[in-house]
C-alpha atoms as a PDB file:
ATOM      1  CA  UNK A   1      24.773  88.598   4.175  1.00  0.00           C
ATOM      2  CA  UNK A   2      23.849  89.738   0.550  1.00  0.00           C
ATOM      3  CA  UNK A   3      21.561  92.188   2.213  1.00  0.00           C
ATOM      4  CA  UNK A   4      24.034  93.324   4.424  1.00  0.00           C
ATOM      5  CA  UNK A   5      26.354  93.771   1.613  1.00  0.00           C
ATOM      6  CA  UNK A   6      23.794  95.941  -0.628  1.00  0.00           C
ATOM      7  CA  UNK A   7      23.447  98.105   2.793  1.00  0.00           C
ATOM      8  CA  UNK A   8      26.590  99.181   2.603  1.00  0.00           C
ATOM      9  CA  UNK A   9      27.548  99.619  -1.446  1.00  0.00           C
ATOM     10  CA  UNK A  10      24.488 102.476  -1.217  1.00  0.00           C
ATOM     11  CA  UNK A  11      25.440 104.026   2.184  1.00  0.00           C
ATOM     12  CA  UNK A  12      28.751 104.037   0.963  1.00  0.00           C
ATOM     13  CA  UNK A  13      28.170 106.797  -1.699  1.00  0.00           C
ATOM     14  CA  UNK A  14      26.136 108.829   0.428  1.00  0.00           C
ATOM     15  CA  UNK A  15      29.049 108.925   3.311  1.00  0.00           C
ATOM     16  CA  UNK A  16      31.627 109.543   0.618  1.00  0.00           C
ATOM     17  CA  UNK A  17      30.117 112.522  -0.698  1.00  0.00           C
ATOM     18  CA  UNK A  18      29.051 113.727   2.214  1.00  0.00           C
ATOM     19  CA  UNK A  19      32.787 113.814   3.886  1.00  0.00           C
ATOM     20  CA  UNK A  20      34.578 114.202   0.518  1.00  0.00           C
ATOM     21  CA  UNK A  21      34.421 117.830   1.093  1.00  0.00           C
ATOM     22  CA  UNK A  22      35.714 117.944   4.745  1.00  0.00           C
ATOM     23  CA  UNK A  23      38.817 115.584   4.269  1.00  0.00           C
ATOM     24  CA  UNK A  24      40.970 113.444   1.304  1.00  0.00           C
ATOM     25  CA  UNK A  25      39.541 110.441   0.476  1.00  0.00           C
ATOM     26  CA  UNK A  26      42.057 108.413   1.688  1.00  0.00           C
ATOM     27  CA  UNK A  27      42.026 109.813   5.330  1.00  0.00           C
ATOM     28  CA  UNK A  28      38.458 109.970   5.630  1.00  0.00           C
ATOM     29  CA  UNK A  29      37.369 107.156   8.415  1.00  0.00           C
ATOM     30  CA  UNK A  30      34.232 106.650   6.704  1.00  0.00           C
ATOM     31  CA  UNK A  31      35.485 105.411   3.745  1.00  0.00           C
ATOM     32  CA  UNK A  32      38.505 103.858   5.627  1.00  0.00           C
ATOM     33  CA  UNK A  33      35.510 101.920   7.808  1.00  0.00           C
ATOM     34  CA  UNK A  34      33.720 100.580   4.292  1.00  0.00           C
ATOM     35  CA  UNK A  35      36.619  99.514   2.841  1.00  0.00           C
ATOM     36  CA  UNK A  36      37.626  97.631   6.160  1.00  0.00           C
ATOM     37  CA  UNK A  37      34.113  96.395   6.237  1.00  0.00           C
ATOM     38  CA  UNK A  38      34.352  95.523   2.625  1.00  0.00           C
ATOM     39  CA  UNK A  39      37.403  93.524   3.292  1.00  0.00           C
ATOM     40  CA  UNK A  40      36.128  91.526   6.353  1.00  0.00           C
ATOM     41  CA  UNK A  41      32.611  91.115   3.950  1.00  0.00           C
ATOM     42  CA  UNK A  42      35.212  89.037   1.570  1.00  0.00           C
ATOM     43  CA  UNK A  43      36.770  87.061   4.022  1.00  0.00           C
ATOM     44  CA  UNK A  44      33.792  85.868   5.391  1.00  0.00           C
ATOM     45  CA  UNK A  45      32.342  85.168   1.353  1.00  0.00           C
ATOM     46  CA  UNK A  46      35.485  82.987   1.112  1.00  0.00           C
ATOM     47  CA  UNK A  47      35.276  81.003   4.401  1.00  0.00           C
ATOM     48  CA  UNK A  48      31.610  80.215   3.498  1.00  0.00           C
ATOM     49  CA  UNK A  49      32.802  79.051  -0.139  1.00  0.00           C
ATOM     50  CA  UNK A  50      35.311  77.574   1.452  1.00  0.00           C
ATOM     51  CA  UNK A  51      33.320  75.747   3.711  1.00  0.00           C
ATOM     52  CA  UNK A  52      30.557  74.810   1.504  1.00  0.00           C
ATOM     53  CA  UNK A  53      33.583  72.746  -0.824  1.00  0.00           C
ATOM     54  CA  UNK A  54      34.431  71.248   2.580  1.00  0.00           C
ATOM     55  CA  UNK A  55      31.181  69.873   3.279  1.00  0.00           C
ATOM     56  CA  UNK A  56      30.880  68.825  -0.589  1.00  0.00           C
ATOM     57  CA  UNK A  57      33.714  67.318  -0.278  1.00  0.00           C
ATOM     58  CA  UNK A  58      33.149  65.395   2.373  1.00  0.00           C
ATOM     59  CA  UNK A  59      29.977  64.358   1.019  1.00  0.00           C
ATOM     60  CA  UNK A  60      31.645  63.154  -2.110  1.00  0.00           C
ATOM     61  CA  UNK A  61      34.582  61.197   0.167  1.00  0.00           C
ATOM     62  CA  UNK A  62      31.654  59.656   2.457  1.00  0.00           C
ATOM     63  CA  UNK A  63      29.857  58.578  -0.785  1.00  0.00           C
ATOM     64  CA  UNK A  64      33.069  57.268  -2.471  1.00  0.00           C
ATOM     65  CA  UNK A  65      33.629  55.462   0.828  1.00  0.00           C
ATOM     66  CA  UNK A  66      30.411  53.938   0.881  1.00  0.00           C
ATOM     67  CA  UNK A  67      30.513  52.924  -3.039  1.00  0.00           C
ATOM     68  CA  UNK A  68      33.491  50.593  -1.690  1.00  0.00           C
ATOM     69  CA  UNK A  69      31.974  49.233   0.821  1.00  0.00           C
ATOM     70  CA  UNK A  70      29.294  47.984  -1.039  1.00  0.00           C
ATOM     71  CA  UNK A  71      31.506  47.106  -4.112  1.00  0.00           C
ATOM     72  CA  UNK A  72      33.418  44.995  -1.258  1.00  0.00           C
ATOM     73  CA  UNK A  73      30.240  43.218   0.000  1.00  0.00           C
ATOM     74  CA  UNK A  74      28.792  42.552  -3.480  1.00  0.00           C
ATOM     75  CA  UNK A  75      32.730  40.555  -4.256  1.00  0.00           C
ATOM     76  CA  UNK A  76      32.615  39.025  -0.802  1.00  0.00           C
ATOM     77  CA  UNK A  77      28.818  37.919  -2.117  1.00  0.00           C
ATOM     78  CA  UNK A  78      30.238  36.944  -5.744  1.00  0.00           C
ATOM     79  CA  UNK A  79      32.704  35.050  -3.813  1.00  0.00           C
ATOM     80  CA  UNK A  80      30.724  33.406  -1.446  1.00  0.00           C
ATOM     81  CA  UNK A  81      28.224  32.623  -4.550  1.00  0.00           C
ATOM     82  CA  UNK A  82      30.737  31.178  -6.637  1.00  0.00           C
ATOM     83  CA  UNK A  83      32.483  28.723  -3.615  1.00  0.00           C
ATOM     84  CA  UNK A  84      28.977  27.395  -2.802  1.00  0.00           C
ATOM     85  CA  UNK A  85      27.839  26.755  -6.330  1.00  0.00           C
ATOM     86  CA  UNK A  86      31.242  24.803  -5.955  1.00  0.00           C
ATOM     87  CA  UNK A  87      30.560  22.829  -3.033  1.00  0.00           C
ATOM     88  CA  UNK A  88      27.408  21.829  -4.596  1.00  0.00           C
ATOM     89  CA  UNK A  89      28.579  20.677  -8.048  1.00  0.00           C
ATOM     90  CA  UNK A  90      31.045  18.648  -5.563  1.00  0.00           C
ATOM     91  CA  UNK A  91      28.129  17.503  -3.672  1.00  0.00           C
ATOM     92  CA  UNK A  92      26.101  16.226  -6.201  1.00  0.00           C
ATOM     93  CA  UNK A  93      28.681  14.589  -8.180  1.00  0.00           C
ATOM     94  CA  UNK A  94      29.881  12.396  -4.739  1.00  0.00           C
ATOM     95  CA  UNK A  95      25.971  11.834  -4.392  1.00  0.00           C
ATOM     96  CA  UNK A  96      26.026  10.786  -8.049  1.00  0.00           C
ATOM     97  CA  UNK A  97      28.878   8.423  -7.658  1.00  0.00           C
ATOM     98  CA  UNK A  98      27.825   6.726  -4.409  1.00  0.00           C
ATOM     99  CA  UNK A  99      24.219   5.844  -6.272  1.00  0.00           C
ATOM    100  CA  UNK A 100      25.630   4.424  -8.577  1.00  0.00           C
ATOM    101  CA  UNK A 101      28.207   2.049  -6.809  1.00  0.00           C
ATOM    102  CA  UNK A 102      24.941   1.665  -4.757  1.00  0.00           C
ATOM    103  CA  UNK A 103      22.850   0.566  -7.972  1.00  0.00           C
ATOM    104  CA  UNK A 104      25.762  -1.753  -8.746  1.00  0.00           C
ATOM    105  CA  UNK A 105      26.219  -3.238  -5.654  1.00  0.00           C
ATOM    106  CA  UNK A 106      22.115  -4.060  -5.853  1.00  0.00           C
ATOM    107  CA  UNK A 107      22.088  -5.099  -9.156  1.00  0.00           C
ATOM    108  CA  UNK A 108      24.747  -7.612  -7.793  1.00  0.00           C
ATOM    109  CA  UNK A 109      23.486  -8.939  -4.787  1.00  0.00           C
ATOM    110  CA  UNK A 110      20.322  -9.831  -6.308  1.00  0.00           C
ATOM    111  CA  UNK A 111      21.571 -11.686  -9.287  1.00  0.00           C
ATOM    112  CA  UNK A 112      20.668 -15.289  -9.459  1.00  0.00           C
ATOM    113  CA  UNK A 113      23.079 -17.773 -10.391  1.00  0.00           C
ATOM    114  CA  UNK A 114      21.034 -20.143 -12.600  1.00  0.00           C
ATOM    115  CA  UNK A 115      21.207 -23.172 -14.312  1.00  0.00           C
ATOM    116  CA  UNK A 116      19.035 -25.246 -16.445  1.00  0.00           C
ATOM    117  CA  UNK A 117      16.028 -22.339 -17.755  1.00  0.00           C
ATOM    118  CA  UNK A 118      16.669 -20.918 -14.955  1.00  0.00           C
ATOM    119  CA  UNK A 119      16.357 -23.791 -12.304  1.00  0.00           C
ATOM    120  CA  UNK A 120      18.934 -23.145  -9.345  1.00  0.00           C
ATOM    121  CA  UNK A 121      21.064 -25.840  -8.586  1.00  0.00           C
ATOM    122  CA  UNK A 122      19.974 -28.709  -5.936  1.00  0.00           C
ATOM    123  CA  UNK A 123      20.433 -27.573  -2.384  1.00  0.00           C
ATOM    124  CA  UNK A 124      21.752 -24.119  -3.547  1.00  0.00           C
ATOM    125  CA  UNK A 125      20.948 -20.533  -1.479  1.00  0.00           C
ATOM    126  CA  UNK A 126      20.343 -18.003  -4.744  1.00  0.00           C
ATOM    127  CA  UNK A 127      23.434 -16.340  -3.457  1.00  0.00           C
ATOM    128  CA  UNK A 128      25.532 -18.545  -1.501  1.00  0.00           C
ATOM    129  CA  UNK A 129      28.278 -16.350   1.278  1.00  0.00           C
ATOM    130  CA  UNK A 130      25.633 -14.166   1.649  1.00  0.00           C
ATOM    131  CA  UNK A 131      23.561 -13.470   4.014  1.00  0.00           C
ATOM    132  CA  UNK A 132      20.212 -14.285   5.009  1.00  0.00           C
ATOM    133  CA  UNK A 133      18.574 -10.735   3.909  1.00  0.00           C
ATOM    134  CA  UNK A 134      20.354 -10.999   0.596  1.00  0.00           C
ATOM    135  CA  UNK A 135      19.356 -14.016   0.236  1.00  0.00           C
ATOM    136  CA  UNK A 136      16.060 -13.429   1.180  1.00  0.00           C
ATOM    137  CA  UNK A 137      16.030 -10.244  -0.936  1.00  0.00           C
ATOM    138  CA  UNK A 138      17.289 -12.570  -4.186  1.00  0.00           C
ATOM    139  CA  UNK A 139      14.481 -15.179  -3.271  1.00  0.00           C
ATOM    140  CA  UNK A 140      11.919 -12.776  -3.311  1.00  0.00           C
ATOM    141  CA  UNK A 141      12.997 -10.524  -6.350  1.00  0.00           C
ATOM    142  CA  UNK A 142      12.567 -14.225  -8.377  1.00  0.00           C
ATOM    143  CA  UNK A 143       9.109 -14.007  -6.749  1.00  0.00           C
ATOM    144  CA  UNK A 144       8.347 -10.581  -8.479  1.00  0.00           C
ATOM    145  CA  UNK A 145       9.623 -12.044 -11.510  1.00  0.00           C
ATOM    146  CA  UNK A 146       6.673 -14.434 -11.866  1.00  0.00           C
ATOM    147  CA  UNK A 147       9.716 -17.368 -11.529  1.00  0.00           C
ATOM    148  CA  UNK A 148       7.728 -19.234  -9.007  1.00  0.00           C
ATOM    149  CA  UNK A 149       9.506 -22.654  -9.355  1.00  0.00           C
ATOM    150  CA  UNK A 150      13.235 -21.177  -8.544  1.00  0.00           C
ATOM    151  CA  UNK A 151      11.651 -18.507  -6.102  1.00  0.00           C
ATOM    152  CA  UNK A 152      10.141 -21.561  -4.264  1.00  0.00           C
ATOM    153  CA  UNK A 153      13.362 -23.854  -4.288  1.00  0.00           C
ATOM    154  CA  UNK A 154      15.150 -19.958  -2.888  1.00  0.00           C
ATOM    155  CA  UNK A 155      12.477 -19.859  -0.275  1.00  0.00           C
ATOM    156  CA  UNK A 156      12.997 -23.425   0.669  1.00  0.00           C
ATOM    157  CA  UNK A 157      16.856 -23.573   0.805  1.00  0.00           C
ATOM    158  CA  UNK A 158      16.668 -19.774   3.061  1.00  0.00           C
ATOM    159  CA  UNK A 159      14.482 -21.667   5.215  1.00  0.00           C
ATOM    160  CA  UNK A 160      16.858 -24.906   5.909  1.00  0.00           C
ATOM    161  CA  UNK A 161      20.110 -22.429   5.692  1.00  0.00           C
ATOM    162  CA  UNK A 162      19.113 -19.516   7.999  1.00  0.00           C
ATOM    163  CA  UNK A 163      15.927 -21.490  10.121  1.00  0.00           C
ATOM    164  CA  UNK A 164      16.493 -18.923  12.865  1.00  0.00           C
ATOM    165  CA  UNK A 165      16.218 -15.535  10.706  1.00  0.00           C
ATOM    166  CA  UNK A 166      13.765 -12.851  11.335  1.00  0.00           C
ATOM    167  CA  UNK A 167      12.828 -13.302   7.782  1.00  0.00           C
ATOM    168  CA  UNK A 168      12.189 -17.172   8.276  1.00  0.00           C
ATOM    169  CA  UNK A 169       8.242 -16.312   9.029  1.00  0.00           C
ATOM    170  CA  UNK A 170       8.119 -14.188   5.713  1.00  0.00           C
ATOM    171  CA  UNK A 171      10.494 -16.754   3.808  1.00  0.00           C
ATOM    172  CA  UNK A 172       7.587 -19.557   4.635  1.00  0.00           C
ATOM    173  CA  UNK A 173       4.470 -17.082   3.617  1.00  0.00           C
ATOM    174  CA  UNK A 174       5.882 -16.450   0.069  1.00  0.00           C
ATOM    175  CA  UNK A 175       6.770 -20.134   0.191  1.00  0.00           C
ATOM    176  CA  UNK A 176       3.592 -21.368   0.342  1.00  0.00           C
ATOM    177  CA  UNK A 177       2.457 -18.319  -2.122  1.00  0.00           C
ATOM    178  CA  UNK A 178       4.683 -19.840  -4.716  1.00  0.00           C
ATOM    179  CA  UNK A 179       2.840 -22.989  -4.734  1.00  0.00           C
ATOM    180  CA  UNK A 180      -0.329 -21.275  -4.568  1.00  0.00           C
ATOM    181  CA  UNK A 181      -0.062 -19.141  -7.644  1.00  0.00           C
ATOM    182  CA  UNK A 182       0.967 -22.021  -9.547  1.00  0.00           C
ATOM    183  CA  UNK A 183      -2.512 -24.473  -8.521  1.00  0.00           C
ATOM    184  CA  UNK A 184      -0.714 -26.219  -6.404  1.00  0.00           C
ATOM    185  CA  UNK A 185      -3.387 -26.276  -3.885  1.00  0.00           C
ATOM    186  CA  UNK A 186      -2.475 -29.184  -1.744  1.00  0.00           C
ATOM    187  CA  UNK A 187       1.225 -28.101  -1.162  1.00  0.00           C
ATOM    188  CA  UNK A 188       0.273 -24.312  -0.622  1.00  0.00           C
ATOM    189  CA  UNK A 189      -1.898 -25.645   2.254  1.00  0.00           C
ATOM    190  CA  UNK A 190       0.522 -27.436   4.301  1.00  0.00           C
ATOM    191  CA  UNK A 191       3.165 -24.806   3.327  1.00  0.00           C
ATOM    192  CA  UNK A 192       0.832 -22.106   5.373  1.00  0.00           C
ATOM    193  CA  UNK A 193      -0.262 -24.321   8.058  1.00  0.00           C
ATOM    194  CA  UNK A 194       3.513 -24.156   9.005  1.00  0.00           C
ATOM    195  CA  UNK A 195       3.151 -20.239   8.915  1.00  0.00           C
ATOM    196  CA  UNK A 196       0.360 -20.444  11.777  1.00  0.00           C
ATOM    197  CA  UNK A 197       2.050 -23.712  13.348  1.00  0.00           C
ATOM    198  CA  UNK A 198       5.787 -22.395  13.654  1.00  0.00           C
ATOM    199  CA  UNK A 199       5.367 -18.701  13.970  1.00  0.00           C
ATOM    200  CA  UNK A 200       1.563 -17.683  15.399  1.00  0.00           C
ATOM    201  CA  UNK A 201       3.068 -14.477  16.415  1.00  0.00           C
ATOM    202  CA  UNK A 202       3.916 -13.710  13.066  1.00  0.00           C
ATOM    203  CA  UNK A 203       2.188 -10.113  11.117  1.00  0.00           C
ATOM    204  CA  UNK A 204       1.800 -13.368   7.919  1.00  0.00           C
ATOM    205  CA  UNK A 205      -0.775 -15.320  10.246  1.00  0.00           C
ATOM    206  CA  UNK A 206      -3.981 -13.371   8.881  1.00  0.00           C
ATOM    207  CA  UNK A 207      -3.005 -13.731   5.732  1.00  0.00           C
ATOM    208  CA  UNK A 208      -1.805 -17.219   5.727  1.00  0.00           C
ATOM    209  CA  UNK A 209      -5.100 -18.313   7.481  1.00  0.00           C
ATOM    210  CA  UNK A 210      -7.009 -16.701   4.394  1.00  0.00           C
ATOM    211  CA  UNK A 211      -5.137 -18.622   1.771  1.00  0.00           C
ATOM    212  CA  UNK A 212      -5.462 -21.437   3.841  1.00  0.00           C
ATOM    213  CA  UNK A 213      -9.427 -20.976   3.289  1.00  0.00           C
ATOM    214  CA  UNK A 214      -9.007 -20.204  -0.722  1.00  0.00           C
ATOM    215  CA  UNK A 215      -6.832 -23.259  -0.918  1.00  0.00           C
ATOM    216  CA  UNK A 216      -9.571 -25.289   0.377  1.00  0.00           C
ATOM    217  CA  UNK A 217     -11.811 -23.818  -1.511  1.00  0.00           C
ATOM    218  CA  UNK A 218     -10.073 -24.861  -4.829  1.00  0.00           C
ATOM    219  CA  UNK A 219      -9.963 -28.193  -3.422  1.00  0.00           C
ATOM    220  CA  UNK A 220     -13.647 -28.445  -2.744  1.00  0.00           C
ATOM    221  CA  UNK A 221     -12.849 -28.854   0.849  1.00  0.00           C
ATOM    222  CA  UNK A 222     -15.859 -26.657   1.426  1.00  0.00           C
ATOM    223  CA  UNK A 223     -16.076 -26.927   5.341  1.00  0.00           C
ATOM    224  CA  UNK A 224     -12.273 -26.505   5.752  1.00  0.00           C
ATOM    225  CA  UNK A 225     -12.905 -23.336   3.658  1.00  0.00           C
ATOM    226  CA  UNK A 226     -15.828 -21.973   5.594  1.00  0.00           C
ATOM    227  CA  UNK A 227     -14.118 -22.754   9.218  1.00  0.00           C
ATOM    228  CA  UNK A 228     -10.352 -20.766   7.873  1.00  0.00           C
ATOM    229  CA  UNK A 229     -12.600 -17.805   6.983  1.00  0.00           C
ATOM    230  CA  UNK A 230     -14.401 -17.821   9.872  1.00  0.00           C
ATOM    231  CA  UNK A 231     -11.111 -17.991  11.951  1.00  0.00           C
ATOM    232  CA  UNK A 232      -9.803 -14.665   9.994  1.00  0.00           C
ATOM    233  CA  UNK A 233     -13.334 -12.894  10.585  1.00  0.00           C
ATOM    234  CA  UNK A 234     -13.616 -14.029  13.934  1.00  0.00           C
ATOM    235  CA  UNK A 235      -9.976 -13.762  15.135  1.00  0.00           C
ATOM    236  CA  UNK A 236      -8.484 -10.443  12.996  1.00  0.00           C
ATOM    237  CA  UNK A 237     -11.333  -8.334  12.429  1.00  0.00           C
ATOM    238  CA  UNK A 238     -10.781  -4.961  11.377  1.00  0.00           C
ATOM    239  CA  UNK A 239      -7.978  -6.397   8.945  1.00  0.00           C
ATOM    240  CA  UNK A 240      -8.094  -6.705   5.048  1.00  0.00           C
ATOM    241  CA  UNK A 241      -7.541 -10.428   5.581  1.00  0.00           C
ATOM    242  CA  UNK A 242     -10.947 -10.712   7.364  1.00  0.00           C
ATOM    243  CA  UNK A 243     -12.944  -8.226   4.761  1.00  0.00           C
ATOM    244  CA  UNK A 244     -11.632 -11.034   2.156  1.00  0.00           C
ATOM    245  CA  UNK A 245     -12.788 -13.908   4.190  1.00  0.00           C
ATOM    246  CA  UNK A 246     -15.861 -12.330   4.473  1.00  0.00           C
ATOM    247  CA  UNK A 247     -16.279 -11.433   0.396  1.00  0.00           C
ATOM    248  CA  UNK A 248     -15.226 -15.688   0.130  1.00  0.00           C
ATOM    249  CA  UNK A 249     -17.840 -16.786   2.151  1.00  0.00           C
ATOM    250  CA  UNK A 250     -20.623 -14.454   0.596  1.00  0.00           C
ATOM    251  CA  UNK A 251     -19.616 -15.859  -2.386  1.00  0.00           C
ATOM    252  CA  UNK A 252     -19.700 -19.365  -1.520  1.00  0.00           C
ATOM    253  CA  UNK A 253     -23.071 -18.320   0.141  1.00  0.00           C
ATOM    254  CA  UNK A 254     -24.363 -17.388  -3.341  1.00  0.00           C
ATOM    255  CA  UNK A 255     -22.912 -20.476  -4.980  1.00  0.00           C
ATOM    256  CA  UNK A 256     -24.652 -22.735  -2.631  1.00  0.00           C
ATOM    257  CA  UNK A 257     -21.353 -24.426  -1.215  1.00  0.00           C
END
């Protein structure tokens, strides 16, 4: 176009002097063709400008549009941000509230009522209305406590209050283990004979059997010891009960017993 228009400014001259001496200027059809071409070379300048601010600002309107769009999404994402940091802070503080009514309602169930340094009453469960897992559960909690003479009277009561429990077979083993860890050898024995007599199914026969074999050991019973741990080896190899049984009779072995 811009070559075009430089054509025509230096033909123009030439044509205009060339019929300026034939005919006025302002008849001459040369000079009435460049100015028409002239004209039409404008029009077509200002379309193009024209044009080109169309496109720019289209550009500019597609852009702004855009801008929105993403200044929409990021609030939607503020939004959506902000409710679920809500939800959580509501989350965690039900969570936090039902652990502790939960730590509460623990710390309840397995208090002992107690009397006497800590002696429970004659012929009373350690939490009497409940049932036999919190009662087993309170039992055995004065077990961990190292309070062997009111975790065995616990024991003992579950046993003649709930005799048909899943947790009797347990309830006998730490029975019997509550005598044992206080040298009373003679009780712990006939407390885990009951655990093989009354429940020989039970996952506490291994172990029973063993202590059975240590108790008689204490007591010098030393062929009652050997035949208990020969039982375990014999009867639940493979199990920690019988790798004990066998350490006990090496030992015995050294000691000449």
């Amino acid at each position: 176009m811009m070559k075009l228009k430089k054509s025509l400014l230096l033909l123009g001259p030439a044509l205009l002097f060339g019929g300026c001496a034939l005919m006025p200027p302002a008849e001459d059809p040369v000079l009435i063709k460049l100015t028409e071409l002239e004209r039409r070379l404008q029009n077509i300048e200002r379309v193009m400008e024209n044009q080109s601010l169309v496109n720019l600002t289209q550009q500019v309107a597609a852009t702004e549009r855009r801008g929105d769009e993403m200044q929409g999404r990021i609030e939607e994402l503020e939004h959506s941000s902000e409710s679920t940091a809500e939800r959580q802070r509501q989350l965690y503080a039900d969570i936090d509230s039902r652990i502790q009514e939960l730590e509460t309602a623990v710390r309840d169930r397995n208090s002992v009522n107690v009397m006497d340094g800590g002696n429970l009453p004659p012929g009373q469960l350690p939490m009497p209305g409940g049932s036999d897992r919190d009662n087993y559960q309170a039992a055995f909690e004065l077990l961990k406590e190292q309070r062997y003479e009111p975790a065995a009277a616990a024991f003992q009561q579950f046993l003649l209050a709930f005799p048909d429990s899943e947790l009797a077979d347990n309830a006998q083993y730490w029975l019997a283990e509550s005598h044992y860890v206080t040298q009373q050898f003679d009780q712990a024995l006939g407390e885990f004979e009951v655990v093989i007599a009354s429940f020989p199914n039970s996952r506490k026969v291994p172990d029973a059997l063993l202590k059975m074999g240590y108790c008689s050991y204490e007591l010098e019973n030393w062929a009652s010891a050997r035949e208990s741990l020969a039982r375990v080896q014999t009867e639940y190899k493979e199990t920690t009960a019988a790798r004990l049984a066998g350490q006990r009779l090496q030992r015995m072995d050294e000691e000449g017993v």
